[in-house]
C-alpha atoms as a PDB file:
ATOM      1  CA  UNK A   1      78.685 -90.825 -51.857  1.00  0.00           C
ATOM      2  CA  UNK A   2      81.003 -92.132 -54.379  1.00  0.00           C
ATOM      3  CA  UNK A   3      83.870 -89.386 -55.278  1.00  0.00           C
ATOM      4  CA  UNK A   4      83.928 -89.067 -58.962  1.00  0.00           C
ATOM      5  CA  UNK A   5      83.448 -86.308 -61.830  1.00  0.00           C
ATOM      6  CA  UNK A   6      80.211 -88.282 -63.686  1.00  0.00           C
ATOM      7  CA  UNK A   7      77.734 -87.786 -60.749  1.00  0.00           C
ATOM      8  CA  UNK A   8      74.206 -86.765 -61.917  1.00  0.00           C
ATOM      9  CA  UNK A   9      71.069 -86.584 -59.787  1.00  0.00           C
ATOM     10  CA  UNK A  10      67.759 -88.026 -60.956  1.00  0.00           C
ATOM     11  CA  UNK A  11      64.671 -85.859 -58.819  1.00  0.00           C
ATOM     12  CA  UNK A  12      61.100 -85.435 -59.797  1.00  0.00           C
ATOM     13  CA  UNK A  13      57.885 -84.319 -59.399  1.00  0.00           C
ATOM     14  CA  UNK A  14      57.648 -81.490 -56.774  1.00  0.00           C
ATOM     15  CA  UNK A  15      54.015 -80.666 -56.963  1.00  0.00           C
ATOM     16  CA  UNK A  16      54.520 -77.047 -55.569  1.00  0.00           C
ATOM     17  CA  UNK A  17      51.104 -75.215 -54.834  1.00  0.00           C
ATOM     18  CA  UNK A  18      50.062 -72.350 -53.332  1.00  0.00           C
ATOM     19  CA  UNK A  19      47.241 -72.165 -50.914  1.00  0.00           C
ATOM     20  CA  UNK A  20      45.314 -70.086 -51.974  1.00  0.00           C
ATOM     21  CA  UNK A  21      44.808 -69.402 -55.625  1.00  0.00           C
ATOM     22  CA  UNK A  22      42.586 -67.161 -57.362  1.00  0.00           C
ATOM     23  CA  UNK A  23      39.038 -68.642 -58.022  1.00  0.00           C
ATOM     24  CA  UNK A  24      39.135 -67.631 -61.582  1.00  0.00           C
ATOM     25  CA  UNK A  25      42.660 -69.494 -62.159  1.00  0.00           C
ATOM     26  CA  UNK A  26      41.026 -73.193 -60.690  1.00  0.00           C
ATOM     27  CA  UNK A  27      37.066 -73.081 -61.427  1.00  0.00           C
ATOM     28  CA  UNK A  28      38.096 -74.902 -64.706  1.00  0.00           C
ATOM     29  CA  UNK A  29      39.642 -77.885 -65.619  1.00  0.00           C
ATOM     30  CA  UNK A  30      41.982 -77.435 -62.144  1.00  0.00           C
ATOM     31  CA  UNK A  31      39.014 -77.622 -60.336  1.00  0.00           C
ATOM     32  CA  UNK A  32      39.353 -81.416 -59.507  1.00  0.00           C
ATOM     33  CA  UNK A  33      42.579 -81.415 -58.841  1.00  0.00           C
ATOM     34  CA  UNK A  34      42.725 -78.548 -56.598  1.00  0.00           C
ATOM     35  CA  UNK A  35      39.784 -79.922 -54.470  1.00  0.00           C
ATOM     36  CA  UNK A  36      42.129 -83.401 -54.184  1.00  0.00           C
ATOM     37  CA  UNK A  37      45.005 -81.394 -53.126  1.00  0.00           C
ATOM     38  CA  UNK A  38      43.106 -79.171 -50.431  1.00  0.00           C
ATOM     39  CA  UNK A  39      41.089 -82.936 -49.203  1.00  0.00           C
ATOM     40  CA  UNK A  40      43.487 -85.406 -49.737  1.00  0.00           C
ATOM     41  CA  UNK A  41      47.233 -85.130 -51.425  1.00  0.00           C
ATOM     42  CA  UNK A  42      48.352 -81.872 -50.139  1.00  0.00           C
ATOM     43  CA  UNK A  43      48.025 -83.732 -46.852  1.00  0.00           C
ATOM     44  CA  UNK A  44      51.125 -86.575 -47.683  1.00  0.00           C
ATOM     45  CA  UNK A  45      53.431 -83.696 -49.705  1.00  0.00           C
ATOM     46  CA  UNK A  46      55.642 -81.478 -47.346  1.00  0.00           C
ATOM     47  CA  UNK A  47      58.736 -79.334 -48.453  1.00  0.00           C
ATOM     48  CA  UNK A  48      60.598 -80.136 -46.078  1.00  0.00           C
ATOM     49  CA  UNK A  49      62.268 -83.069 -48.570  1.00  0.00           C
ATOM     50  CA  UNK A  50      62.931 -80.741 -51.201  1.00  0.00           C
ATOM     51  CA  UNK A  51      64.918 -78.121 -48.577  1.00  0.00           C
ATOM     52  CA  UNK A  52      67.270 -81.591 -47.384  1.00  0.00           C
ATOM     53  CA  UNK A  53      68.016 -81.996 -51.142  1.00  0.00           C
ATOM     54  CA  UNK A  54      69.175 -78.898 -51.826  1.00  0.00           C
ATOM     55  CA  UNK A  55      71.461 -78.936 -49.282  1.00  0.00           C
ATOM     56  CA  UNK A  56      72.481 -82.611 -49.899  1.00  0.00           C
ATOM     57  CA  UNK A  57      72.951 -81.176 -54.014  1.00  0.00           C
ATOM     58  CA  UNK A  58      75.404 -79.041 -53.025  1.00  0.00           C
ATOM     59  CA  UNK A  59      77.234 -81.053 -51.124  1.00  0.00           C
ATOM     60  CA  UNK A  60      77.349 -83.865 -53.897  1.00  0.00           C
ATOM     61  CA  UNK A  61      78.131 -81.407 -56.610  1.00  0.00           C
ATOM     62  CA  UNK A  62      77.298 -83.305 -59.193  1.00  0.00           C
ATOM     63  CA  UNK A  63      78.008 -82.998 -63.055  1.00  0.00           C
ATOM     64  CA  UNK A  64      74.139 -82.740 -63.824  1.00  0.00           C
ATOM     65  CA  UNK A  65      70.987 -82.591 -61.887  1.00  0.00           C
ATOM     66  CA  UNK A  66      68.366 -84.086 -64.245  1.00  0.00           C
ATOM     67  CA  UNK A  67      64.568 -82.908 -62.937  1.00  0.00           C
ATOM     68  CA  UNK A  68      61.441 -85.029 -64.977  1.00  0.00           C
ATOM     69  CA  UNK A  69      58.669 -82.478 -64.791  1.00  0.00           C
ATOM     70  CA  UNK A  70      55.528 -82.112 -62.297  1.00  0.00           C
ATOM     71  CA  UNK A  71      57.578 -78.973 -60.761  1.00  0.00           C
ATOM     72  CA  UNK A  72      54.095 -77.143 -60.396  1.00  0.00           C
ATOM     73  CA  UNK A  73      50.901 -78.958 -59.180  1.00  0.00           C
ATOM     74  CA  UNK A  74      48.200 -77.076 -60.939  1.00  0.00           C
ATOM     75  CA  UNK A  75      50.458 -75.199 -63.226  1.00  0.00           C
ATOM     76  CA  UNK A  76      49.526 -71.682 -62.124  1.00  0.00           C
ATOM     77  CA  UNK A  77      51.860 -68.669 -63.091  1.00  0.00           C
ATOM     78  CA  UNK A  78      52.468 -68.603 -58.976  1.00  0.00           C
ATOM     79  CA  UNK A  79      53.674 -72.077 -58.734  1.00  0.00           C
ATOM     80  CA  UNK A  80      56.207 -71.438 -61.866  1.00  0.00           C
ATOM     81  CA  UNK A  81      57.711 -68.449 -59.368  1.00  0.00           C
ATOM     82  CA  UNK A  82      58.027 -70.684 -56.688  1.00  0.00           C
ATOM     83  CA  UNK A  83      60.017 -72.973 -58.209  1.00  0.00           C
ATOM     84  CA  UNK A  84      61.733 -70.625 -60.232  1.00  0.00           C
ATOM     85  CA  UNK A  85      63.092 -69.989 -56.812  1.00  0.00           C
ATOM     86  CA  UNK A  86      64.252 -73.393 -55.514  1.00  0.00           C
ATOM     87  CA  UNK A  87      65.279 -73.932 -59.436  1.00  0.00           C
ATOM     88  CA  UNK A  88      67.984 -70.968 -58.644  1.00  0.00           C
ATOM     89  CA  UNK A  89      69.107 -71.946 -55.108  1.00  0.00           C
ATOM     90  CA  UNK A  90      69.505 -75.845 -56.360  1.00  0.00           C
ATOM     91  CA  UNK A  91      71.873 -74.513 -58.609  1.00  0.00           C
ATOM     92  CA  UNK A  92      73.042 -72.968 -61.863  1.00  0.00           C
ATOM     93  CA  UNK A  93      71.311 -73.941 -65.729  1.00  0.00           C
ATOM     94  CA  UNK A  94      74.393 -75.181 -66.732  1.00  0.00           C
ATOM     95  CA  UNK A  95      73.939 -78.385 -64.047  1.00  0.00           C
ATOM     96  CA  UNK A  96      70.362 -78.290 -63.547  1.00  0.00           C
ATOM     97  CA  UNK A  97      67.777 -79.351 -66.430  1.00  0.00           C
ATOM     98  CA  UNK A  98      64.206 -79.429 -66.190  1.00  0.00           C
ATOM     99  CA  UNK A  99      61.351 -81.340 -68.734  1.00  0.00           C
ATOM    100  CA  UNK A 100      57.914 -80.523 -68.029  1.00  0.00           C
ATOM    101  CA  UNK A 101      55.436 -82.661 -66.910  1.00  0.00           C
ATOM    102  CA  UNK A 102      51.353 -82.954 -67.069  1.00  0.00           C
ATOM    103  CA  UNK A 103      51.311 -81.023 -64.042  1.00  0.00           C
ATOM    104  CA  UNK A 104      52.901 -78.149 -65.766  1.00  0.00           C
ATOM    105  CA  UNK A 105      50.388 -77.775 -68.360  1.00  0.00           C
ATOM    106  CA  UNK A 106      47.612 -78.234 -66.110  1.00  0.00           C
ATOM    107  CA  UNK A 107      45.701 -75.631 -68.203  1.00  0.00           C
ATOM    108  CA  UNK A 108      46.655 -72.945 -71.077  1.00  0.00           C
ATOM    109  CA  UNK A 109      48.695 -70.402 -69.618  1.00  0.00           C
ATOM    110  CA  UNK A 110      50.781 -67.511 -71.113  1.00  0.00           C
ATOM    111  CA  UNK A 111      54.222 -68.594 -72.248  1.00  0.00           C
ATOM    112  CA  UNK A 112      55.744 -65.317 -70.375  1.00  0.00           C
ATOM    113  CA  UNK A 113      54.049 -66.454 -67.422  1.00  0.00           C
ATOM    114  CA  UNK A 114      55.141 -69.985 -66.693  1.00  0.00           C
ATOM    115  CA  UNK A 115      57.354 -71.509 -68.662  1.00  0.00           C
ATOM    116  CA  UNK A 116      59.577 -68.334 -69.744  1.00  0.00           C
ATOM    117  CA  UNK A 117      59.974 -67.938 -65.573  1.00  0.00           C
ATOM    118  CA  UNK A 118      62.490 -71.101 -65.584  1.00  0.00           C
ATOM    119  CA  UNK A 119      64.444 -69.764 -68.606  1.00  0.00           C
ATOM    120  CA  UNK A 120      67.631 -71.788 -69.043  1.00  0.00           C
ATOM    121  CA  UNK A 121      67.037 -74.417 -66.716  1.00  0.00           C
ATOM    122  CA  UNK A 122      64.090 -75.576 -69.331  1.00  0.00           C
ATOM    123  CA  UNK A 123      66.021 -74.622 -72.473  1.00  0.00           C
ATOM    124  CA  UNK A 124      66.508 -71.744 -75.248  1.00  0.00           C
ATOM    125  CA  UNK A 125      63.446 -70.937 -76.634  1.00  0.00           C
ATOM    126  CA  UNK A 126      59.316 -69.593 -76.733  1.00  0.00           C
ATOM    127  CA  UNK A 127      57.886 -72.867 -76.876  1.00  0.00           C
ATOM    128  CA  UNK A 128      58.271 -76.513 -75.996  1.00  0.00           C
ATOM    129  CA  UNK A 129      58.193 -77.558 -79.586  1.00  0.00           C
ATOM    130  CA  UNK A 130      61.159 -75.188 -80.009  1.00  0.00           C
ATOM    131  CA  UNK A 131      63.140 -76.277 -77.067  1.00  0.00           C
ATOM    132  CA  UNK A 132      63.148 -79.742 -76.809  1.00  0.00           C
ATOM    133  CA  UNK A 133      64.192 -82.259 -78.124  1.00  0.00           C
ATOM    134  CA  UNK A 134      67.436 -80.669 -75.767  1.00  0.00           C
ATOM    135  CA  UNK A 135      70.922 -82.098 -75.449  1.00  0.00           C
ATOM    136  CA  UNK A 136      73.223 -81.272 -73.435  1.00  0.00           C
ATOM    137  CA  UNK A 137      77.077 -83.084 -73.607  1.00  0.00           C
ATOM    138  CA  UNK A 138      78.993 -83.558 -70.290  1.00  0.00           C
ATOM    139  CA  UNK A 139      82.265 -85.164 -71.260  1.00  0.00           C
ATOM    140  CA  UNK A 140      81.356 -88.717 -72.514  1.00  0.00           C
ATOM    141  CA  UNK A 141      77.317 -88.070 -71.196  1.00  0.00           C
ATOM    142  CA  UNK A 142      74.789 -87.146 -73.472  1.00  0.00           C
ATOM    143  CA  UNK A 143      71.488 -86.161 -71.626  1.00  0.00           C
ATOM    144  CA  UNK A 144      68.642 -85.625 -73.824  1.00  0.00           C
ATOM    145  CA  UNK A 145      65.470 -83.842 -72.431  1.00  0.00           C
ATOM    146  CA  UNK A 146      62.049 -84.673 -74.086  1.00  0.00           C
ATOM    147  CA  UNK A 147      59.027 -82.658 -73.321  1.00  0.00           C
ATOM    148  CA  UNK A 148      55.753 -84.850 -72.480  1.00  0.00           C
ATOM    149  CA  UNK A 149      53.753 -81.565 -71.363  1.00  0.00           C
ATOM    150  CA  UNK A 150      50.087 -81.116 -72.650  1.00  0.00           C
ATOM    151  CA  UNK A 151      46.762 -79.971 -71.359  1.00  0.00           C
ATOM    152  CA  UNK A 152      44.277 -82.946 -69.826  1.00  0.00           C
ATOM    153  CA  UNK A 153      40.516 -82.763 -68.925  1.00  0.00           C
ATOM    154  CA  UNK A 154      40.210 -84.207 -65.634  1.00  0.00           C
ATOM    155  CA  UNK A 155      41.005 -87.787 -64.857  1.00  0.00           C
ATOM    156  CA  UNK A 156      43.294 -87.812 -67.406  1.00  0.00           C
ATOM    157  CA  UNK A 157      47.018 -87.593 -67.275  1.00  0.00           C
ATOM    158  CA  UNK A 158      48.054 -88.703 -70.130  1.00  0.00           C
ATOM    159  CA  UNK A 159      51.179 -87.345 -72.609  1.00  0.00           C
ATOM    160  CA  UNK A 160      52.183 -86.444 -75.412  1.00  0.00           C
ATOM    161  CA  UNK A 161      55.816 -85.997 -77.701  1.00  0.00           C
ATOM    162  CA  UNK A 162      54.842 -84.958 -80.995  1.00  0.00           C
ATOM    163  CA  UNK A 163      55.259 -86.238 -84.722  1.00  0.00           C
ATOM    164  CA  UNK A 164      57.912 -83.399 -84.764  1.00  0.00           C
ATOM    165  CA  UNK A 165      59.822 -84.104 -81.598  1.00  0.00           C
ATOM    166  CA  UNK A 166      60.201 -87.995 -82.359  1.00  0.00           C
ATOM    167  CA  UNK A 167      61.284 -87.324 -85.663  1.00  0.00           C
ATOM    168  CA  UNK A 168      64.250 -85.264 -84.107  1.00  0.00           C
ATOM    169  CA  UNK A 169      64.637 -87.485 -81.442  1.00  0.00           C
ATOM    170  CA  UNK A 170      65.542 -90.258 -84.047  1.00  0.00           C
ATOM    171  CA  UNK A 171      67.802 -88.608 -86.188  1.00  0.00           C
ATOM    172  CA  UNK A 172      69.943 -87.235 -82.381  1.00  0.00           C
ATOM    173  CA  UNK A 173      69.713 -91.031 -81.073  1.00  0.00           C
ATOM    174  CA  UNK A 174      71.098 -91.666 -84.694  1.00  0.00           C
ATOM    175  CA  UNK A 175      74.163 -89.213 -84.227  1.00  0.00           C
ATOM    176  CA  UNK A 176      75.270 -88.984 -81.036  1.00  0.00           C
ATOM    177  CA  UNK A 177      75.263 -92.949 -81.148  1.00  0.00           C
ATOM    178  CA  UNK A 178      77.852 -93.167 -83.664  1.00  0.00           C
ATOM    179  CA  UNK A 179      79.879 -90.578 -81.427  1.00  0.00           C
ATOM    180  CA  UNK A 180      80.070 -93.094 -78.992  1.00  0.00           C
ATOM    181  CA  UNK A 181      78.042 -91.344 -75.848  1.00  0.00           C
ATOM    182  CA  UNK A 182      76.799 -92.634 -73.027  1.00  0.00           C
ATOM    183  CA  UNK A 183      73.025 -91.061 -74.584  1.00  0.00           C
ATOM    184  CA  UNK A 184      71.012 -90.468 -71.014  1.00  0.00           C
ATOM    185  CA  UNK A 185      67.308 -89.965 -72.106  1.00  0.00           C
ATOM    186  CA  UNK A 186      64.941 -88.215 -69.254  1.00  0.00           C
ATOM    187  CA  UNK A 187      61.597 -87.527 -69.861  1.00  0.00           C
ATOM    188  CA  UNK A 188      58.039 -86.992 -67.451  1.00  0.00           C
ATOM    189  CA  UNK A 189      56.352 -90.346 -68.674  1.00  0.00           C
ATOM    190  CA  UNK A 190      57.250 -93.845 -68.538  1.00  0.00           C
ATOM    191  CA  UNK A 191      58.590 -95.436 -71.575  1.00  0.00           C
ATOM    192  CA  UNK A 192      57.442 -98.784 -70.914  1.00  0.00           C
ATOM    193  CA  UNK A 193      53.838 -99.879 -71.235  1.00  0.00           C
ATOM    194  CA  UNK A 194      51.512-101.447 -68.074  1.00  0.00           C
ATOM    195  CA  UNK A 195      53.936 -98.756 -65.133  1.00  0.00           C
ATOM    196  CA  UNK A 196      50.875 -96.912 -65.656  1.00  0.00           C
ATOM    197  CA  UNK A 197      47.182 -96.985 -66.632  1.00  0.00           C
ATOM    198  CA  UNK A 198      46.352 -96.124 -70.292  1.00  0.00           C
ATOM    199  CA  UNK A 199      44.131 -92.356 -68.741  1.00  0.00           C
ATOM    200  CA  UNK A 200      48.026 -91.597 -67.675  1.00  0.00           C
ATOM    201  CA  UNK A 201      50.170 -92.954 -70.347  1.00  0.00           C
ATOM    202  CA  UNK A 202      52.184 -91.731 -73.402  1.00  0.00           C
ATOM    203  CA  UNK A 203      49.345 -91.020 -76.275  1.00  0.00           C
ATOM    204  CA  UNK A 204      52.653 -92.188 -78.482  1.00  0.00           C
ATOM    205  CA  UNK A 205      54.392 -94.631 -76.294  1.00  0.00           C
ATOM    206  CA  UNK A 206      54.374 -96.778 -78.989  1.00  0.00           C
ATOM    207  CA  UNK A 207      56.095 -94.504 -81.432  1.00  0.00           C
ATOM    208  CA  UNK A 208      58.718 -93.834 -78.949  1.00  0.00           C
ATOM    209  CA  UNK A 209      59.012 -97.514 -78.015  1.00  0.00           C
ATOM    210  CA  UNK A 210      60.001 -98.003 -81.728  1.00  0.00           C
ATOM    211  CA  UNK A 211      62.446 -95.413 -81.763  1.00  0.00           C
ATOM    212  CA  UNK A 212      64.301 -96.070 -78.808  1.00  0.00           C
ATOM    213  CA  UNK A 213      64.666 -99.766 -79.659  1.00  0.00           C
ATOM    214  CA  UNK A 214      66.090 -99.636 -82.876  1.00  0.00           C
ATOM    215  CA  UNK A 215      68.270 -96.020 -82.599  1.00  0.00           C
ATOM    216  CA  UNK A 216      69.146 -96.906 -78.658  1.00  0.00           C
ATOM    217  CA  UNK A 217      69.744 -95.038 -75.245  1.00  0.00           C
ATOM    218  CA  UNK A 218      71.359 -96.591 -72.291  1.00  0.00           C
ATOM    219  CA  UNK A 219      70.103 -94.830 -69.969  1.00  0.00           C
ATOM    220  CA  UNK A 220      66.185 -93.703 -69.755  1.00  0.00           C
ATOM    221  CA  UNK A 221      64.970 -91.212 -66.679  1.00  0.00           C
ATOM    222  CA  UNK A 222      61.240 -90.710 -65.776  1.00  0.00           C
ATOM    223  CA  UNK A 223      58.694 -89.480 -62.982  1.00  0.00           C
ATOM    224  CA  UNK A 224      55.365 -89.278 -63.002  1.00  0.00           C
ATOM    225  CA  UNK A 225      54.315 -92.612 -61.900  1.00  0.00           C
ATOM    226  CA  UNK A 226      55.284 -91.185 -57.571  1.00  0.00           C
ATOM    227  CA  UNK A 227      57.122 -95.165 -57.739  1.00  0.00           C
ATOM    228  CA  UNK A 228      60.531 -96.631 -57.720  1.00  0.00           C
ATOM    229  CA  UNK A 229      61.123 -98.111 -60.914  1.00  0.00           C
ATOM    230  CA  UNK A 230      63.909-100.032 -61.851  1.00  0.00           C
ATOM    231  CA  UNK A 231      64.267-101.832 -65.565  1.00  0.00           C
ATOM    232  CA  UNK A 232      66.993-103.645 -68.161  1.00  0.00           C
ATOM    233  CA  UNK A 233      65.051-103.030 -71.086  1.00  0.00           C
ATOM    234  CA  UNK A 234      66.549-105.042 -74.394  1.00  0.00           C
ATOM    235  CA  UNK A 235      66.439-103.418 -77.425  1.00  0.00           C
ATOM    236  CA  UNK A 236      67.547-104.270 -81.162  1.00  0.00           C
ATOM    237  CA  UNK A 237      70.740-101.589 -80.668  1.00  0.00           C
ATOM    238  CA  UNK A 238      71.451-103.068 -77.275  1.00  0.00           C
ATOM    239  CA  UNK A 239      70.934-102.675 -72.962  1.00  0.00           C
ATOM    240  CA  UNK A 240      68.734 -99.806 -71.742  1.00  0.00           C
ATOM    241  CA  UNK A 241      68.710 -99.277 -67.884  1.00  0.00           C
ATOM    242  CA  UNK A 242      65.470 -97.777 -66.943  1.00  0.00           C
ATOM    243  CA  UNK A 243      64.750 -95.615 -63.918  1.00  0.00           C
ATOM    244  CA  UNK A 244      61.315 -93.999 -62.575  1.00  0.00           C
ATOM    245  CA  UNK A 245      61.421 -91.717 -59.035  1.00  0.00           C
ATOM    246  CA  UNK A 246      59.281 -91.272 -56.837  1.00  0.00           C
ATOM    247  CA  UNK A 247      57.863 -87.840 -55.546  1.00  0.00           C
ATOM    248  CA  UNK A 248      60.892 -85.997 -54.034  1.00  0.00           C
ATOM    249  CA  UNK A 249      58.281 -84.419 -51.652  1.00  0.00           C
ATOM    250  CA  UNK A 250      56.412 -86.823 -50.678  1.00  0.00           C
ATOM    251  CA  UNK A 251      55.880 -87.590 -47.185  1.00  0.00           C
ATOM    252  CA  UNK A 252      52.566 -90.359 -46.633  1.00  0.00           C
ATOM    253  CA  UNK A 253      52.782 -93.858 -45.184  1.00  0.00           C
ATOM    254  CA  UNK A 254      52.862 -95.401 -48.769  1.00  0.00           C
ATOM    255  CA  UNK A 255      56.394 -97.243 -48.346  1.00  0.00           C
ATOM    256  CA  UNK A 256      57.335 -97.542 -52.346  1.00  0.00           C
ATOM    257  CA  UNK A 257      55.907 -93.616 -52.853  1.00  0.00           C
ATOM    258  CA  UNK A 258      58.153 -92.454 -50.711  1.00  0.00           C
ATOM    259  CA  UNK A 259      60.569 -89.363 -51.127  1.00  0.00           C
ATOM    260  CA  UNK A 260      63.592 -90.414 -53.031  1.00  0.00           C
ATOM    261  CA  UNK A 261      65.969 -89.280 -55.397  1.00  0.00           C
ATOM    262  CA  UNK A 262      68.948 -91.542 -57.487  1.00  0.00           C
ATOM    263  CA  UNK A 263      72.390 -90.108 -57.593  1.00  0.00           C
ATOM    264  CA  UNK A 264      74.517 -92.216 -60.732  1.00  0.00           C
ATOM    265  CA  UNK A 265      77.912 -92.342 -60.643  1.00  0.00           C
ATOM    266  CA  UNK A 266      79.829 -93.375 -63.796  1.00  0.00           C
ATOM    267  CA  UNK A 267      83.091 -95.220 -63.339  1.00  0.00           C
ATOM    268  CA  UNK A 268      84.864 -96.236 -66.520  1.00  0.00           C
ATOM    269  CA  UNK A 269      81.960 -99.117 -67.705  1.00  0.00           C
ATOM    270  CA  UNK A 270      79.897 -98.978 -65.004  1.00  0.00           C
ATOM    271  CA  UNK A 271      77.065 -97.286 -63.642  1.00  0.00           C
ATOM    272  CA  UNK A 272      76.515 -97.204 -59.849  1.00  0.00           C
ATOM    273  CA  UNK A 273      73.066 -96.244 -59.166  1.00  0.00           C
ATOM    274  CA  UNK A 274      72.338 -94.995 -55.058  1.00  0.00           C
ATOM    275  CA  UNK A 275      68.907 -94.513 -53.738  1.00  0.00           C
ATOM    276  CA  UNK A 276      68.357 -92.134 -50.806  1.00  0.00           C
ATOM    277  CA  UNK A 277      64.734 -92.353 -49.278  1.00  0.00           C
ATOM    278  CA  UNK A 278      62.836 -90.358 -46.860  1.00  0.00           C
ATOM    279  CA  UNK A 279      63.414 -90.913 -43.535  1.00  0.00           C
ATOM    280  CA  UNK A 280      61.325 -88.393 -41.665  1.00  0.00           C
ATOM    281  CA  UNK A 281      64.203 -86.074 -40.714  1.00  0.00           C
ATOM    282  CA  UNK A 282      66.610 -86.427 -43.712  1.00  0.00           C
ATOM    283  CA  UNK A 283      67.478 -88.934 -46.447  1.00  0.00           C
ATOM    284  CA  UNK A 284      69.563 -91.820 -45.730  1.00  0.00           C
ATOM    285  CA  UNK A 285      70.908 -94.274 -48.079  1.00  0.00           C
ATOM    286  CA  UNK A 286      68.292 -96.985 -49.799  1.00  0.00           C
ATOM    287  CA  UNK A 287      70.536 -99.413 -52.224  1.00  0.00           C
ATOM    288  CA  UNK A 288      73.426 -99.413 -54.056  1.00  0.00           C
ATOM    289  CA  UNK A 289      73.090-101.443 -57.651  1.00  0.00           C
ATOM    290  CA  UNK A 290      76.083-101.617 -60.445  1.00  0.00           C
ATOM    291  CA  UNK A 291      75.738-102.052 -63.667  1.00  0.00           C
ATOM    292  CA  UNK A 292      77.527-102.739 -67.073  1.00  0.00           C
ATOM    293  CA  UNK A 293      77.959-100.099 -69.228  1.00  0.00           C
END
């Protein structure tokens, strides 16, 4: 690992369950899903990935760990506690951030009893629409959390940001621009049309699309997709590096879904991006890319 000041993680989509929920929390729209997870995906997720990272976090120590959503995998008040608790021994809210993900808001569910568990590490606030857009300033990093999160009927997947949420997001792409940050956007769902199908895509992709390309971000973070993703995305204000993660717990034979998180490490006017995968026991390293700032 490179030594410098400007490291921040990139980890997503957890899909923490529990085995066995209450029949009145998943005969519902969870139904589906649950059945999946019990016959088919529970069997390639394992967290023994997620206990490596935390110990490979602390040893990084890095400025910011940036986590896109999917935390929960049926979005059950039980699976908000248990990742409450891995939420507290990755570290402090001041260097971990969370956005939620479709996973998250599986199904309506008392504010007190989900989201409120995570507190800080998902913002100040009693709603979504209250907390995000968030940004947070490390030095000359902006990171800027968006919140994707809404209820699906089964197959969907898809998100949504909000007339309200892009219409902040555009005037803080706006401001923090002319202050000359390094703007990191992270967010659950892709930015880019055709990385996934339209039953698990942005309902406003196309709103945010216009946004981003005329206000700018150099940096854009997502999960959701359980694939590597790497991007140079051109826009009217100038670069934007985009980056999707896989799973960080999973563990199936499915070479580009495998377990990985990105550790970025900025160096003057470049960004080094590393990619640790999955190897059974422990992560090793994947790649190492630079690029121009």
């Amino acid at each position: 690992m490179l030594a410098s000041s400007k490291v921040f993680l990139h980890v997503s989509d957890w899909h923490l369950t529990i085995l066995h929920p209450r029949w009145s929390k998943v005969f519902n729209r969870r139904l589906l899903g649950y059945l999946r997870w019990r016959w088919l995906r529970g069997k390639k997720h394992a967290l023994l990935p997620l206990e490596r990272f935390l110990l490979l976090a602390k040893s990084i120590s890095p400025e910011k760990i940036l986590i896109t959503g999917d935390l929960t995998h049926l979005g059950l008040p039980e699976e908000f506690e248990k990742a409450r608790e891995y939420l507290i021994r990755l570290g402090p809210p001041e260097v971990v951030s969370v956005v939620p993900g479709n996973h998250d808001s599986y199904a309506p569910e008392p504010w007190e009893e989900t989201y409120a568990r995570w507190g800080a590490y998902l913002g100040e606030g009693s709603s979504l629409e209250e907390i995000f857009p968030r940004v947070e300033v490390r030095g000359p990093l902006a990171f800027i959390g968006l919140s994707t999160a809404c209820p699906n009927f089964p197959p969907f997947a898809r998100g949504s940001l909000g007339k309200s949420q892009l219409l902040k997001l555009s005037s803080l792409l706006r401001e923090i621009g002319k202050e000359r940050l390094l703007r990191v956007v992270y967010l659950h769902h892709p930015p880019l049309e055709g990385v996934v199908s339209k039953r698990k895509a942005l309902k406003d992709l196309k709103a945010l699309q216009e946004i981003l390309y005329h206000y700018g971000a150099e940096i854009i973070l997502y999960g959701h997709t359980h694939k590597s993703f790497r991007h140079i995305w051109e826009t009217a204000y100038g670069k934007c590096l985009v980056f999707g993660v896989p799973s960080l717990t999973y563990v199936g034979s499915n070479f580009k879904r495998r377990a990985r998180f990105y550790a970025f490490t900025l160096q003057g006017k470049e960004l080094v991006l590393e990619s640790f995968i999955w190897q059974g026991k422990d992560f090793a390293k994947e790649f190492y890319l630079t690029y121009a700032i």
